[in-house]
N, C-alpha and C. Protein backbone atom coordinates (compact mmCIF):
# COMPACT_ATOMS: atom_id res chain seq x y z
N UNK A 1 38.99 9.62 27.52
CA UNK A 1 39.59 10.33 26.41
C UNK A 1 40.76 9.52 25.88
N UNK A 2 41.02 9.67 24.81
CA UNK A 2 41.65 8.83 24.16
C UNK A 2 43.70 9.36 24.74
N UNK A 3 44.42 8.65 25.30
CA UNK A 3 45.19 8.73 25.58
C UNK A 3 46.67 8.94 24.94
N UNK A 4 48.19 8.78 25.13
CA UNK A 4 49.05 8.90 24.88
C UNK A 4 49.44 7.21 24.02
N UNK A 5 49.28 6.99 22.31
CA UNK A 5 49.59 5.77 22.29
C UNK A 5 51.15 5.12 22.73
N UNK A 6 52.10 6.11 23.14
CA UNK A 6 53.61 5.32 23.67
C UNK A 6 53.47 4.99 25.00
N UNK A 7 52.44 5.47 25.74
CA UNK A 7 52.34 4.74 27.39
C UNK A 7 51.10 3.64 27.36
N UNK A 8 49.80 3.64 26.53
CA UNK A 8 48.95 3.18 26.79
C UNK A 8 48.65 1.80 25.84
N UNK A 9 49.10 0.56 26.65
CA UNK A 9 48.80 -0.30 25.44
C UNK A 9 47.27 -0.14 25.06
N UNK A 10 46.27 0.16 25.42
CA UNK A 10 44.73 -0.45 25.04
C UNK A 10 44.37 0.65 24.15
N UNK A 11 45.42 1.98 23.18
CA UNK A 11 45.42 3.02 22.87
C UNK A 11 44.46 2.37 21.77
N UNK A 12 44.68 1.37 20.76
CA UNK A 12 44.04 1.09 19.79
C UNK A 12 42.84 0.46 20.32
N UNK A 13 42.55 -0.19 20.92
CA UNK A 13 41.45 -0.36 21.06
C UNK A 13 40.30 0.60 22.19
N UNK A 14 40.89 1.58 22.48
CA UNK A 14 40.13 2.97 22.73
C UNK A 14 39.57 3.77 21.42
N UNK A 15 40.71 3.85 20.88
CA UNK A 15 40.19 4.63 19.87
C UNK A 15 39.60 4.27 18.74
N UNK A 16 39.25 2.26 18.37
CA UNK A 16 38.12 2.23 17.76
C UNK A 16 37.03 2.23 18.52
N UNK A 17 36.77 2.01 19.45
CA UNK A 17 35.93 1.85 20.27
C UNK A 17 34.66 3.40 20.23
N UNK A 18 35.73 4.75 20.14
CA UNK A 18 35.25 6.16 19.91
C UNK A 18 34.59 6.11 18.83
N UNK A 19 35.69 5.40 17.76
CA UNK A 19 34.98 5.39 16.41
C UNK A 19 33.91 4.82 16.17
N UNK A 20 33.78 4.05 16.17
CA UNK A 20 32.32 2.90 16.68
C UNK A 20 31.67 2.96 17.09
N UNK A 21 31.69 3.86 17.74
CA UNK A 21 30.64 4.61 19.15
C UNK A 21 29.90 5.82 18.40
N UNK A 22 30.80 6.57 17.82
CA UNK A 22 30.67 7.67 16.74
C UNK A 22 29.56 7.70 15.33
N UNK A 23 30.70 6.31 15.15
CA UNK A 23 29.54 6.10 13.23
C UNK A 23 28.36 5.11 14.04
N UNK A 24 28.37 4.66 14.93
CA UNK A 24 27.03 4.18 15.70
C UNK A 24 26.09 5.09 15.96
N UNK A 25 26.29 6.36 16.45
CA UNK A 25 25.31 7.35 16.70
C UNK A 25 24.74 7.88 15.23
N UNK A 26 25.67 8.20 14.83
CA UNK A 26 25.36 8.63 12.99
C UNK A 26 24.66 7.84 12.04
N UNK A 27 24.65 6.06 12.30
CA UNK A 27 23.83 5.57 11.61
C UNK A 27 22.14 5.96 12.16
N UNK A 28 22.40 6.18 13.17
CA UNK A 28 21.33 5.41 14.36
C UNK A 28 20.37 7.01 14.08
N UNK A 29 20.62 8.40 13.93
CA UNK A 29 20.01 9.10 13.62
C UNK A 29 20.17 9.75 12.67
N UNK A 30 20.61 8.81 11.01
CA UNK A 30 20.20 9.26 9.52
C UNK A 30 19.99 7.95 9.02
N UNK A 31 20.90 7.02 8.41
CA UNK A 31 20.43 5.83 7.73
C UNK A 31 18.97 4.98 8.49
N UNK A 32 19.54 4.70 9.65
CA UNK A 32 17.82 3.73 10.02
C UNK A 32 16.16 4.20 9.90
N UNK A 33 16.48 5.94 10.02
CA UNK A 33 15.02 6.67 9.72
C UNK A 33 14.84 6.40 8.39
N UNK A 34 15.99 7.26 7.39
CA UNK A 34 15.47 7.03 6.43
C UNK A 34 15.45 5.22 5.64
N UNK A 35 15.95 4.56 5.89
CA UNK A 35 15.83 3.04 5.38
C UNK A 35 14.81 2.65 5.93
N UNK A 36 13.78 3.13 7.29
CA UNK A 36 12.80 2.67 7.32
C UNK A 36 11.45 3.49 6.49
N UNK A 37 11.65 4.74 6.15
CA UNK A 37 10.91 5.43 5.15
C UNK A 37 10.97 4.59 4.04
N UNK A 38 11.74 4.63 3.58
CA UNK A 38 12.02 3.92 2.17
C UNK A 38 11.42 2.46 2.31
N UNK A 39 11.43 1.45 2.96
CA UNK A 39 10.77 0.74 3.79
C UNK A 39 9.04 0.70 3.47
N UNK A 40 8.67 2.15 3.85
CA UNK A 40 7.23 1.87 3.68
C UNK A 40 6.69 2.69 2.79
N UNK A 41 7.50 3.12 2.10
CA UNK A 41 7.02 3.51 0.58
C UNK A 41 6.97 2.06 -0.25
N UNK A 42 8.06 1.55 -0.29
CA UNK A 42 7.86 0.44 -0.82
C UNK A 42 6.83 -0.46 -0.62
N UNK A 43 6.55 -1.07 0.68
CA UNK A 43 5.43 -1.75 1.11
C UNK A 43 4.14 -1.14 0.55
N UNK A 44 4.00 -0.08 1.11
CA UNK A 44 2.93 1.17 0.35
C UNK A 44 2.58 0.95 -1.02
N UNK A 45 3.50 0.70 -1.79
CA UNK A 45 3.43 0.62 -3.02
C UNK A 45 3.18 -0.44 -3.72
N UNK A 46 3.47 -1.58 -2.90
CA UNK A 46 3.17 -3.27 -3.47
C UNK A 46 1.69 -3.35 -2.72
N UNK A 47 1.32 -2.79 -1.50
CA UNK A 47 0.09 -2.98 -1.28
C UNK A 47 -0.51 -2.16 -1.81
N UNK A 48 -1.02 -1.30 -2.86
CA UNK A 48 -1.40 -0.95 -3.82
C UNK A 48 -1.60 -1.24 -5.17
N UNK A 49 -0.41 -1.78 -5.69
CA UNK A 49 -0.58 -2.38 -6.82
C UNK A 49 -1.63 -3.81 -6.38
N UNK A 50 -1.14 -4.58 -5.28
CA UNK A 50 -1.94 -5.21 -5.06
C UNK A 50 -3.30 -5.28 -5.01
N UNK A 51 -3.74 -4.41 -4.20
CA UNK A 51 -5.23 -3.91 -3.60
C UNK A 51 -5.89 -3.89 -5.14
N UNK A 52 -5.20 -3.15 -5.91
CA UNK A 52 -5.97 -2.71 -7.20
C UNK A 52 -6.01 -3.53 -7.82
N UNK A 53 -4.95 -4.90 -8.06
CA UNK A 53 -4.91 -6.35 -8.84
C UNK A 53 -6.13 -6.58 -8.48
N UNK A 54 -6.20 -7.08 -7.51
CA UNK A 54 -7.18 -7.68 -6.70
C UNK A 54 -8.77 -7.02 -7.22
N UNK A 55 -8.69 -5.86 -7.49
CA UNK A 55 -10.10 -4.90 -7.25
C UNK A 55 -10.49 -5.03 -8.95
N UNK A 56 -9.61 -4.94 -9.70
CA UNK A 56 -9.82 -5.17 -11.19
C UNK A 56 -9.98 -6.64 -11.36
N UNK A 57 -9.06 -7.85 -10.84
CA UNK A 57 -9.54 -8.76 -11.14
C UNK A 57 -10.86 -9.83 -10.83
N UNK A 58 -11.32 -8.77 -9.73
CA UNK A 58 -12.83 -9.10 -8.77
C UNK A 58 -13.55 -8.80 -9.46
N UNK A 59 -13.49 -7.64 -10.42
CA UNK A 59 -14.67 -6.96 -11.49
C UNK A 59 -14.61 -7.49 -12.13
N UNK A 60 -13.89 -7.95 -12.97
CA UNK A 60 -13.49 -9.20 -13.98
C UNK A 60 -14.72 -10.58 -13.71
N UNK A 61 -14.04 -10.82 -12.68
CA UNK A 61 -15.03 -12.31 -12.24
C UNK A 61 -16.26 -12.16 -11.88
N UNK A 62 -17.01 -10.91 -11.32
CA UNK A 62 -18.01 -10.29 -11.14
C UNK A 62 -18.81 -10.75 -12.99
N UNK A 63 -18.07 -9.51 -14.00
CA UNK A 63 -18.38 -9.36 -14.74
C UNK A 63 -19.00 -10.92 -15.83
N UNK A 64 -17.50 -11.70 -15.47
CA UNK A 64 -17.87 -13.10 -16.29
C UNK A 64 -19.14 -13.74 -15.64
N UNK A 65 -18.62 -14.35 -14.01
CA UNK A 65 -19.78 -14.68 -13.25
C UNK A 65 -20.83 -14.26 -13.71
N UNK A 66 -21.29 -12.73 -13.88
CA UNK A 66 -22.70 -12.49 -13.78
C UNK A 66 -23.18 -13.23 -15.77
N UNK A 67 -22.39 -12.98 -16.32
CA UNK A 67 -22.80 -13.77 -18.23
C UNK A 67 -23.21 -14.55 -17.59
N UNK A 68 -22.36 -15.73 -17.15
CA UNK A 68 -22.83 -17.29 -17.15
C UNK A 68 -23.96 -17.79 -16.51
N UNK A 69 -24.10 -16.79 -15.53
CA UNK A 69 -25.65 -16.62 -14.71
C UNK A 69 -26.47 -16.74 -15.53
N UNK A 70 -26.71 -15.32 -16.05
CA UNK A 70 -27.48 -14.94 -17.50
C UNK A 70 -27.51 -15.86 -18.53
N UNK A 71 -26.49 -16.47 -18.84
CA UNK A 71 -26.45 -17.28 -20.06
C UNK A 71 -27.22 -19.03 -19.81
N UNK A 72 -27.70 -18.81 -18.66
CA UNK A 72 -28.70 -20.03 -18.19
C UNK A 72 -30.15 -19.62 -18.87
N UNK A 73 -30.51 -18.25 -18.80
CA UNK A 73 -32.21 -18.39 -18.91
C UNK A 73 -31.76 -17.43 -20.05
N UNK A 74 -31.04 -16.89 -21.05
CA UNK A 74 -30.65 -15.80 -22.01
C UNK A 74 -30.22 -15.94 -22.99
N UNK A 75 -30.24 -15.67 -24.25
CA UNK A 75 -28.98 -16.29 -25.29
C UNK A 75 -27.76 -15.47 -24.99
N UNK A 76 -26.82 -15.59 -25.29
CA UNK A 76 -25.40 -15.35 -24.94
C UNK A 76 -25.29 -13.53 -25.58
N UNK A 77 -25.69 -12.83 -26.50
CA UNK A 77 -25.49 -11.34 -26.33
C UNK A 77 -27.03 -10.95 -25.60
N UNK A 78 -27.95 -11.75 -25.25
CA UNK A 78 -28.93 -10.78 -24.32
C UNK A 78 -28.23 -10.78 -22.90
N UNK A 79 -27.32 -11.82 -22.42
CA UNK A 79 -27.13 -11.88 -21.21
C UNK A 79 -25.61 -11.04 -21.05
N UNK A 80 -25.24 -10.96 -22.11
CA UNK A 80 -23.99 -10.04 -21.62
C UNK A 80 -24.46 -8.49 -21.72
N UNK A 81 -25.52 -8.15 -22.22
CA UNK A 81 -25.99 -6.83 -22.27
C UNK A 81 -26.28 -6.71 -21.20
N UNK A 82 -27.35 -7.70 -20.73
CA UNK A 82 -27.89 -7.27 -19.22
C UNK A 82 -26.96 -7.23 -17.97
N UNK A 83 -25.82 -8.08 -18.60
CA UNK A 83 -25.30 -8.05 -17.15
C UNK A 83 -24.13 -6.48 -17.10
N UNK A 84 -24.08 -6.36 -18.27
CA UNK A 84 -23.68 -4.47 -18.43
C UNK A 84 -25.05 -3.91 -17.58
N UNK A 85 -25.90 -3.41 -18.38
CA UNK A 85 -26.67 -3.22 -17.60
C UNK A 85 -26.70 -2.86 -15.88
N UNK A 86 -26.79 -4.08 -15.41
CA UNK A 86 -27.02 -4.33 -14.14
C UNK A 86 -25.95 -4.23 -13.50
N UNK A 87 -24.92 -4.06 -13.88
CA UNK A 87 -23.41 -3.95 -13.12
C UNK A 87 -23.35 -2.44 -12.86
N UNK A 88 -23.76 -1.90 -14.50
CA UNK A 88 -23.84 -0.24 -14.33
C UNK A 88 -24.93 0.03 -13.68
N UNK A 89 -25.89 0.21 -13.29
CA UNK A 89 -26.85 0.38 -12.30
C UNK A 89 -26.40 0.24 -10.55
N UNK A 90 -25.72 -1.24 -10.49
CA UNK A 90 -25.05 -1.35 -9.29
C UNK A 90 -23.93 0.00 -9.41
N UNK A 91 -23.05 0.56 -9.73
CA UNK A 91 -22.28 1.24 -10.06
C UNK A 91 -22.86 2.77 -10.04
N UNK A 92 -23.71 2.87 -10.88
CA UNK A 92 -24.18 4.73 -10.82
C UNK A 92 -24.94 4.56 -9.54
N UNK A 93 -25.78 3.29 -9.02
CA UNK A 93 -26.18 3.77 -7.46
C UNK A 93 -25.30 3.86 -6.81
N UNK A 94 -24.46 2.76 -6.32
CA UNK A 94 -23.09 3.11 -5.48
C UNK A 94 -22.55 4.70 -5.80
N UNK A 95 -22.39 5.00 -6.50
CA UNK A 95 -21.81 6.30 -6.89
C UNK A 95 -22.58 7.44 -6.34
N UNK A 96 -23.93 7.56 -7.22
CA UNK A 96 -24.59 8.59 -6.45
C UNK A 96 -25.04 8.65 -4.63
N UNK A 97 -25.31 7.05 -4.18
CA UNK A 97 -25.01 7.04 -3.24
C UNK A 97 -23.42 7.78 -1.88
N UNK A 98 -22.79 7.35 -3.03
CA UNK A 98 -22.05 8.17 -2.04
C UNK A 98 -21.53 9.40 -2.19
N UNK A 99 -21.80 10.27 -3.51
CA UNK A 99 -22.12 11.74 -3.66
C UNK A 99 -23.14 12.57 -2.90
N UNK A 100 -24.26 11.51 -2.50
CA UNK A 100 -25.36 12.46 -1.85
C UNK A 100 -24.87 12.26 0.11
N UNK A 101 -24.22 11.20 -0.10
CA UNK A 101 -23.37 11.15 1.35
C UNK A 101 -22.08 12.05 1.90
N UNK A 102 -21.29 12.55 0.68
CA UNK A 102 -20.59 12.89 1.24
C UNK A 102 -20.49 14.79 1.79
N UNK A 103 -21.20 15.25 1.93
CA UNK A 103 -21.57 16.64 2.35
C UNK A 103 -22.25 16.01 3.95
N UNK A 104 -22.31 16.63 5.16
CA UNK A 104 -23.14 16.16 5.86
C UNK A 104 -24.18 16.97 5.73
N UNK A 105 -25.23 16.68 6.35
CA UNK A 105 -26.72 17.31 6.43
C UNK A 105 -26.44 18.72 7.01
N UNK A 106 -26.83 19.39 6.73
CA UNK A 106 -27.57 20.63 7.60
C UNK A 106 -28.50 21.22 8.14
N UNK A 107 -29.51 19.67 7.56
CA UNK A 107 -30.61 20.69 8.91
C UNK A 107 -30.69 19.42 10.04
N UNK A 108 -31.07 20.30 11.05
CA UNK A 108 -31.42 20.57 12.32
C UNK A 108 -32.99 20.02 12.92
């Protein structure tokens, strides 16, 4: 316990020591929880924007890729039709595919 400072020389350095000890506990159960929340919202949030860069600019190259394919055996608007086409086909199957998946079965 913090003592008499006219008898105790080490009075000041007891009583930062309390203090320190004090706003140490107080950081330690409010600022570090929440600065690590905040933490992974953020992260959360750049790996998202990311993920989706990434997912739009894959469709992108998908999309060109598949023209230039086409544009070997096609004239240049038959092969960008088809590759609409065929992208949307890949696309409404994926889709209905996983509409008719996502209920599980019920029979037995």
């Amino acid at each position: 316990m913090i003592s008499n400072p006219f008898t105790d020389p080490k009075w000041a350095n007891k009583t930062v020591a309390i203090i320190d000890r004090c706003v140490g506990f107080v950081r330690d159960k409010t600022t570090r929880p929440l600065a690590n929340i905040v933490r992974g919202i953020v992260f959360g949030i750049i790996a998202t924007v990311a993920a989706l860069l990434i997912i739009v600019l894959g469709l992108i190259g998908l999309a060109r890729g598949l023209h230039e394919l086409l544009d070997i055996w096609l004239t240049r608007p038959s092969a960008v039709w088809l590759s609409y086409f065929i992208l949307a086909f890949i696309f409404v199957g994926t889709g209905a595919l996983m509409m008719h998946k996502r209920h599980p079965s019920t029979k037995k």
